[in-house]
Protein backbone atom coordinates (compact mmCIF):
# COMPACT_ATOMS: atom_id res chain seq x y z
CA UNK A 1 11.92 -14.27 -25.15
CA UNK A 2 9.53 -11.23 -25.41
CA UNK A 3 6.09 -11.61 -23.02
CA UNK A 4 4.46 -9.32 -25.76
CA UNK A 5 4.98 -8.58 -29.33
CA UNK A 6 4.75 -4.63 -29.58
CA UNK A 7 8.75 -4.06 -27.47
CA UNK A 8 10.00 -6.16 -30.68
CA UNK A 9 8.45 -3.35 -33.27
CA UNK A 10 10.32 -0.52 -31.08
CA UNK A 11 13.76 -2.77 -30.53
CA UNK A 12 15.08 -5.61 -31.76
CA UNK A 13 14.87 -8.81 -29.99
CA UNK A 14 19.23 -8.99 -30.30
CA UNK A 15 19.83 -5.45 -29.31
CA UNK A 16 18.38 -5.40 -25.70
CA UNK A 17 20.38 -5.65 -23.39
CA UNK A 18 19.50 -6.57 -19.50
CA UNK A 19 20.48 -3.99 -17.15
CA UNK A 20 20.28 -3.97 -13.18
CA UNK A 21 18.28 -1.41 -12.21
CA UNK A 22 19.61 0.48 -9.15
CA UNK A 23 17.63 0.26 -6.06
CA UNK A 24 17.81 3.80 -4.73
CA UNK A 25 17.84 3.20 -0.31
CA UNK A 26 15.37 5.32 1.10
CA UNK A 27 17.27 8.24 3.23
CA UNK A 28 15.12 6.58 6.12
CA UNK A 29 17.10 3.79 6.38
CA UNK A 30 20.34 5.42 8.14
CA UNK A 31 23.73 3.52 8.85
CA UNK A 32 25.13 3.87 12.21
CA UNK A 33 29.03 3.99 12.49
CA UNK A 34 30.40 0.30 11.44
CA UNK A 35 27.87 -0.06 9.12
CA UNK A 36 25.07 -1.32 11.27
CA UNK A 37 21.74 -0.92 10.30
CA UNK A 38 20.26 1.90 13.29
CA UNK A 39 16.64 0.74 13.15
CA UNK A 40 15.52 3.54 16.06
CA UNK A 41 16.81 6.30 13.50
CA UNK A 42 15.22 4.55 10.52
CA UNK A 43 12.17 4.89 12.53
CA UNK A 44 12.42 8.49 13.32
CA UNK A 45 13.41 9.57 10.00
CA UNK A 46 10.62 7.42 8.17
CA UNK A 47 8.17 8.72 10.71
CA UNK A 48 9.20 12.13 9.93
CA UNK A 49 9.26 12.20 6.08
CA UNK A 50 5.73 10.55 6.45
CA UNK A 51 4.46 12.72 8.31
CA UNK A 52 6.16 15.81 6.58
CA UNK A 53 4.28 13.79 3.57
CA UNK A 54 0.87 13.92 4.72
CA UNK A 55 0.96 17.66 5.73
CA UNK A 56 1.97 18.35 1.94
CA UNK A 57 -0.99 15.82 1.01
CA UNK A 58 -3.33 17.70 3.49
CA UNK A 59 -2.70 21.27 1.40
CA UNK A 60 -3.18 19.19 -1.52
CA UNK A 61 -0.13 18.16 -3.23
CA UNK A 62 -0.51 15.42 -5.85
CA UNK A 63 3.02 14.93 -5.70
CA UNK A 64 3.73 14.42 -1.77
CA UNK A 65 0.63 11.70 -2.81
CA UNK A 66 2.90 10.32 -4.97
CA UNK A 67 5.72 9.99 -3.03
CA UNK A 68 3.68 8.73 -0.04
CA UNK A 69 2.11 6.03 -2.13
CA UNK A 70 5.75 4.84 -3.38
CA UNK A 71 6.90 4.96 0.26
CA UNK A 72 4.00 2.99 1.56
CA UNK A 73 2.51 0.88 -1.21
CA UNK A 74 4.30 -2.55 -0.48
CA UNK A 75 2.98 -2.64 3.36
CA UNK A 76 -0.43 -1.48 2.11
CA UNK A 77 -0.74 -3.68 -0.50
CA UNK A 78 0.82 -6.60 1.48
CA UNK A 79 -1.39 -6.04 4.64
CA UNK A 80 -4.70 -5.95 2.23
CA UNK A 81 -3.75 -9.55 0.60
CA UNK A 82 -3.34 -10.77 4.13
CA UNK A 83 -6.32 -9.93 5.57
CA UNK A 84 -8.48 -10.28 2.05
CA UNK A 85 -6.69 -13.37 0.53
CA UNK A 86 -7.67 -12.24 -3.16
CA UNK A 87 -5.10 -10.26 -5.06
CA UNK A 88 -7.98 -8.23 -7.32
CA UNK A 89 -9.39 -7.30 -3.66
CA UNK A 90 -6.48 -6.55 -2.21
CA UNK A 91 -5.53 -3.88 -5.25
CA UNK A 92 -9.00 -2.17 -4.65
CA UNK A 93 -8.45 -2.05 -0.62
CA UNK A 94 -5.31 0.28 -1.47
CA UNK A 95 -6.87 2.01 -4.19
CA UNK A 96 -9.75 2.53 -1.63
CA UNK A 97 -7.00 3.47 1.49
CA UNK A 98 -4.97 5.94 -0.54
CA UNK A 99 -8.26 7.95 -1.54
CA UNK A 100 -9.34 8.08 2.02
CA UNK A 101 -5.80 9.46 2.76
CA UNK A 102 -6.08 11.88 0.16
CA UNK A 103 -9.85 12.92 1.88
CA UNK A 104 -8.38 12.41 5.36
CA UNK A 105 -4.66 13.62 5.63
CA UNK A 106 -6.01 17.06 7.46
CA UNK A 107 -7.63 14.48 10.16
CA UNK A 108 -4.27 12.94 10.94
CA UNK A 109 -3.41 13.56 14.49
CA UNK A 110 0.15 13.22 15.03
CA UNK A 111 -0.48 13.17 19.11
CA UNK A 112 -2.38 9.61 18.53
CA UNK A 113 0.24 7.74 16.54
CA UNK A 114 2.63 7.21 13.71
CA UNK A 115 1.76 7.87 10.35
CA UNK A 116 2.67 4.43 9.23
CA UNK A 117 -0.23 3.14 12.18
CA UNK A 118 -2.77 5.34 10.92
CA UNK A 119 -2.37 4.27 7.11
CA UNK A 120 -2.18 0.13 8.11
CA UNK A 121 -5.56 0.95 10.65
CA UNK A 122 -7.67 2.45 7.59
CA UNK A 123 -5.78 -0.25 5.17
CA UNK A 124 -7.28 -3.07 7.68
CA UNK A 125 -10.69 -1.66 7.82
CA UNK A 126 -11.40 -1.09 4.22
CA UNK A 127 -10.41 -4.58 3.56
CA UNK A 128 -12.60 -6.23 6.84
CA UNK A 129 -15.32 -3.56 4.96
CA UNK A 130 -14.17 -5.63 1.53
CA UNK A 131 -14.87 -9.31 3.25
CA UNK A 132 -17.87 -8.12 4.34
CA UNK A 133 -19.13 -6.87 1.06
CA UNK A 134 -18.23 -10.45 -0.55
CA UNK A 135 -19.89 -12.07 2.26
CA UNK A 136 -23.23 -13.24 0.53
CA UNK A 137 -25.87 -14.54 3.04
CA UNK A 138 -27.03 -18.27 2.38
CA UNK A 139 -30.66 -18.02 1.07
CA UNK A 140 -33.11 -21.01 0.58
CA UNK A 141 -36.68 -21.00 -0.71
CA UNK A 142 -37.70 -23.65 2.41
CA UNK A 143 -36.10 -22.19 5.59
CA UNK A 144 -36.55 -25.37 7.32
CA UNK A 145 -34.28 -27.26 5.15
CA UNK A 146 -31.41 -24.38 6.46
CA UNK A 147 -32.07 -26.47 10.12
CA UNK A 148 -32.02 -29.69 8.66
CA UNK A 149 -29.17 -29.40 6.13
């Protein structure tokens, strides 16, 4: 069953086929000898394509942006919903965090942390910032009645 009409005018509904699509690994995530997963290595090597990254982002390359956003977008995004609880304001907070990044990058300071700590610290701030905005104050014609109630 087709979700929308317009794939059936391209392809018919009996020709498509479902194919896996490969999950490429990131080169971050290195196997040690036996086939265990080396997490202190992963770490290293994520930190350091991050961070090689955000020096291409900081001389302006839309495409290092590009790759950093794929890299990074699922703890973003995930961190956002857990702090915001609405999906729509969650996709705004990494909208809003990957701008600042793009502003920002020449402000990173590899001497005060990981790249992946300074991304999830702006993420969390833009969405306490997004609570805040949605926080309306309770207003009542008879203050009084705000005592009482």
């Amino acid at each position: 069953m087709m979700i929308c009409d317009w794939p059936k005018l391209l392809v018919p509904e009996s020709s498509v086929v479902p194919m896996p699509i490969p999950m490429q690994r990131p080169s971050f995530l290195a196997r040690a000898e036996g086939g265990q997963l080396n997490t202190d290595v992963a770490l290293q090597q994520q930190e350091a394509e991050l961070s090689s990254l955000l020096a291409r982002i900081a001389q302006r390359d839309e495409r290092a942006l590009g790759q950093f956003y794929d890299a990074t977008m699922a703890r973003v995004y995930g961190l956002a919903l857990r702090v915001t609880a609405r999906p729509d304001a969650a996709e705004e907070v990494a909208a809003d965090v990957y701008l600042q990044v793009w502003r920002d990058a020449r402000r990173y300071e590899a001497s005060r942390g990981r790249v992946l700590a300074w991304l999830l610290t702006i993420c969390r701030s833009r969405a306490i910032d997004s609570i805040r905005r949605r926080d309306e104050a309770q207003t009542s014609a008879d203050p009084e009645q705000l005592r009482t109630g």
